[in-house]
C-alpha atoms as a PDB file:
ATOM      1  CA  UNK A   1     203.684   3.936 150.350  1.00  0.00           C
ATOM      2  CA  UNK A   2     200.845   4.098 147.677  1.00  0.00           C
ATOM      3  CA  UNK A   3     197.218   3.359 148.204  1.00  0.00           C
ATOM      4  CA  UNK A   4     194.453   2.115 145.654  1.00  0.00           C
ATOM      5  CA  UNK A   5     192.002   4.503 146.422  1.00  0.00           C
ATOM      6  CA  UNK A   6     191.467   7.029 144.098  1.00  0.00           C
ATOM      7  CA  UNK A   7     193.019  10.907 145.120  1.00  0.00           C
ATOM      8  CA  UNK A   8     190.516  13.546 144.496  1.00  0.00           C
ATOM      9  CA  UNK A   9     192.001  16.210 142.490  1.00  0.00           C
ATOM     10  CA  UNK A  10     190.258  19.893 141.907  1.00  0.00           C
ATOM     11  CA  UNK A  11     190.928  22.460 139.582  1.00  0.00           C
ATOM     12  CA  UNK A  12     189.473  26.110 140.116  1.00  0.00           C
ATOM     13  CA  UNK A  13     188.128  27.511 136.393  1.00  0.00           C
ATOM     14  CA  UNK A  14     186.533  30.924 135.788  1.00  0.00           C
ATOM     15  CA  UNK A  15     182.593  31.007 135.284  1.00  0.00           C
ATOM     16  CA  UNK A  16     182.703  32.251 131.859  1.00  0.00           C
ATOM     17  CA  UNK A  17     184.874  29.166 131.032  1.00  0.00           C
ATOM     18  CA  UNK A  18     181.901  27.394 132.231  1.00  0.00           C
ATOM     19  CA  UNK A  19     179.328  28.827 130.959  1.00  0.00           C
ATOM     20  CA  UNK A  20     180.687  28.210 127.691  1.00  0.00           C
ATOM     21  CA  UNK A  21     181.123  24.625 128.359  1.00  0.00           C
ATOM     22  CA  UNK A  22     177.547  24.410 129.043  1.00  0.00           C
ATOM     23  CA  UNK A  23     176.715  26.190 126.191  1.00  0.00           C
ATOM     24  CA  UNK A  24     178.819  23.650 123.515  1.00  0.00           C
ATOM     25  CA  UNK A  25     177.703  21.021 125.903  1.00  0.00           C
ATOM     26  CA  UNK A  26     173.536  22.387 125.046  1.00  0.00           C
ATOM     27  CA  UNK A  27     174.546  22.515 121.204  1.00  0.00           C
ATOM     28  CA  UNK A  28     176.309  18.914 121.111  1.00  0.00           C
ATOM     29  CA  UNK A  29     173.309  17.290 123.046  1.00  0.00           C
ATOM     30  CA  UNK A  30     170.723  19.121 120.565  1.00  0.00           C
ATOM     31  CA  UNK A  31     172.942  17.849 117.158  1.00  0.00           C
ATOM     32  CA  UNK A  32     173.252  14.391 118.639  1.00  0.00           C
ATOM     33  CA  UNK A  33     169.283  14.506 119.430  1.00  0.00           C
ATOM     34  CA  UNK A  34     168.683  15.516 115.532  1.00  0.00           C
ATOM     35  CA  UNK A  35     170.840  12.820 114.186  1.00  0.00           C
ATOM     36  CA  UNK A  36     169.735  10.021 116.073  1.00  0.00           C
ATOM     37  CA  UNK A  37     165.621  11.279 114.858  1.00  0.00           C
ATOM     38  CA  UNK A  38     167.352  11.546 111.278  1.00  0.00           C
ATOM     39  CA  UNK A  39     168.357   7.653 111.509  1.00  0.00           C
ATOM     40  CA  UNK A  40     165.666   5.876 113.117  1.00  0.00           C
ATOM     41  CA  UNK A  41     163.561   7.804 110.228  1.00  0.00           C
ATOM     42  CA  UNK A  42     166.022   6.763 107.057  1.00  0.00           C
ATOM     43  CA  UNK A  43     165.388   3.100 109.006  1.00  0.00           C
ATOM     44  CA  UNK A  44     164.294   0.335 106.751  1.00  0.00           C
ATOM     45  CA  UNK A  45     161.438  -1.537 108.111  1.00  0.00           C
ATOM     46  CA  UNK A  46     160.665  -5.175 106.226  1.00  0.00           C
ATOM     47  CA  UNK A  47     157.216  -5.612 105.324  1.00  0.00           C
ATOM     48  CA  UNK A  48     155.906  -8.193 107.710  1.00  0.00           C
ATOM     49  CA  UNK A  49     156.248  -5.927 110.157  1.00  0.00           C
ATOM     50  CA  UNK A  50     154.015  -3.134 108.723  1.00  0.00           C
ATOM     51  CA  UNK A  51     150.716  -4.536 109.370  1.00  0.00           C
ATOM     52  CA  UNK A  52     151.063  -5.069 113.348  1.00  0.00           C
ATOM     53  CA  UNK A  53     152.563  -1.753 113.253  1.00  0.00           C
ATOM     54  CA  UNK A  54     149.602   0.344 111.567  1.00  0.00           C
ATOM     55  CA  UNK A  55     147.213  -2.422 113.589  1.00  0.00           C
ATOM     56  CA  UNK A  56     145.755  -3.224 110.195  1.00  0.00           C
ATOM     57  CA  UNK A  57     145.498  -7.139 108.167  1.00  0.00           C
ATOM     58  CA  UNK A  58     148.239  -8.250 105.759  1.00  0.00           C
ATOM     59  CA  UNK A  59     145.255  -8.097 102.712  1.00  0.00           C
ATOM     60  CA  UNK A  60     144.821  -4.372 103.914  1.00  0.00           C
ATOM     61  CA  UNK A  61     148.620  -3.565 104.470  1.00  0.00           C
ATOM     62  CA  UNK A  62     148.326  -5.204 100.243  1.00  0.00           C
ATOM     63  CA  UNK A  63     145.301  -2.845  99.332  1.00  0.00           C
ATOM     64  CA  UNK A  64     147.806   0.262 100.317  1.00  0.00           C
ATOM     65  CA  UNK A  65     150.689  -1.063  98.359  1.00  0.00           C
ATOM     66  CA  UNK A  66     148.554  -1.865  95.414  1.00  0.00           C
ATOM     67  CA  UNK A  67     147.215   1.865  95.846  1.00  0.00           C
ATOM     68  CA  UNK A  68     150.844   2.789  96.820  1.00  0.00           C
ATOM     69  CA  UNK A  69     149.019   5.051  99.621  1.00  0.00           C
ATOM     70  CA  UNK A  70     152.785   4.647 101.155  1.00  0.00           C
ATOM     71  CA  UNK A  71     156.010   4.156  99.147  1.00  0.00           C
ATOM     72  CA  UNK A  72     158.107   0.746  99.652  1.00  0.00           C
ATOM     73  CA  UNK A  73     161.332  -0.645  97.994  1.00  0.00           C
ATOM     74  CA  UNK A  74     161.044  -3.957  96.631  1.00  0.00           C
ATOM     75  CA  UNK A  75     164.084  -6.042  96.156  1.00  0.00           C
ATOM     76  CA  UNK A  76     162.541  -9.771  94.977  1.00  0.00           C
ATOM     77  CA  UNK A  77     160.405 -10.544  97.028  1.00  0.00           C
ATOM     78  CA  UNK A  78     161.045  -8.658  99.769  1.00  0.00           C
ATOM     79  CA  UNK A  79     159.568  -5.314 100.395  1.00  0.00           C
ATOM     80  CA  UNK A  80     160.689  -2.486 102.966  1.00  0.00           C
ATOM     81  CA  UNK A  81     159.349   0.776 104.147  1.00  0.00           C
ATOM     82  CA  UNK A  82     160.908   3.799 105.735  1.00  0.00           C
ATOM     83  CA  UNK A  83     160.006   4.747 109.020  1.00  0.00           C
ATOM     84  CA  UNK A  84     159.631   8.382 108.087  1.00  0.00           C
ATOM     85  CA  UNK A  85     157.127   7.043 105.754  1.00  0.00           C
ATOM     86  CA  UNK A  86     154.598   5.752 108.101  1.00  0.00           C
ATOM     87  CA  UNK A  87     154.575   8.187 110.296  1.00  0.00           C
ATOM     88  CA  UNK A  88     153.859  10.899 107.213  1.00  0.00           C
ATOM     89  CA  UNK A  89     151.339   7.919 106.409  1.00  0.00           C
ATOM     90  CA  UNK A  90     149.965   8.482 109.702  1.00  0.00           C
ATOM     91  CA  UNK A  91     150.270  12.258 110.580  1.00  0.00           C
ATOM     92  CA  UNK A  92     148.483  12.738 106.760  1.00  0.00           C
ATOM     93  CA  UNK A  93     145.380  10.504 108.732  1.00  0.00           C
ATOM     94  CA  UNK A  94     145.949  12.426 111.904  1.00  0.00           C
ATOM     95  CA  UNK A  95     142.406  13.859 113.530  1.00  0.00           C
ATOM     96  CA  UNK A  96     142.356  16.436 116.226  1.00  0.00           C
ATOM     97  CA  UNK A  97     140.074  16.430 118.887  1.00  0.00           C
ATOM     98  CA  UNK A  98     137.762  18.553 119.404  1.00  0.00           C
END
């Protein structure tokens, strides 16, 4: 007669096999970590959205286009920034404390 619970089944491995599962486990979590920060920085982020995120006013957010303090696509009317170029934006306005 079968059952529906689930039969716990165990398998005895050598350490080294482990270890070296941890190790490829270490590497895929660290490539998977650098893609996913290479993404969300090629991320396209429309204009309207760029003065709330700096905290500054859409006629200020203008004044650094116009100045092209940070580099934008423009397709029409619409304009976009990468995200990798506000933070370089920011970290180039970055001041340490003291």
């Amino acid at each position: 007669m079968q059952t529906n619970e689930t039969s716990l089944q165990m398998a005895v491995v050598p350490q080294s096999f482990l270890n070296k599962m941890e190790e490829k486990m270490e590497t895929l979590e660290n490539i998977l970590r650098d893609k996913s920060e290479q993404e969300i920085n090629s991320q396209w982020i429309e204009s309207v959205k760029i003065p709330k995120l700096l905290g500054i006013s859409q006629k200020t957010w203008q004044t650094y286009r116009d100045k092209r303090l940070i580099p934008f696509s423009q397709i029409g009317s619409k304009i976009f920034v990468k995200r990798a170029d506000l933070e370089k934006f920011m970290e180039s306005h970055y001041i340490e404390s003291k």
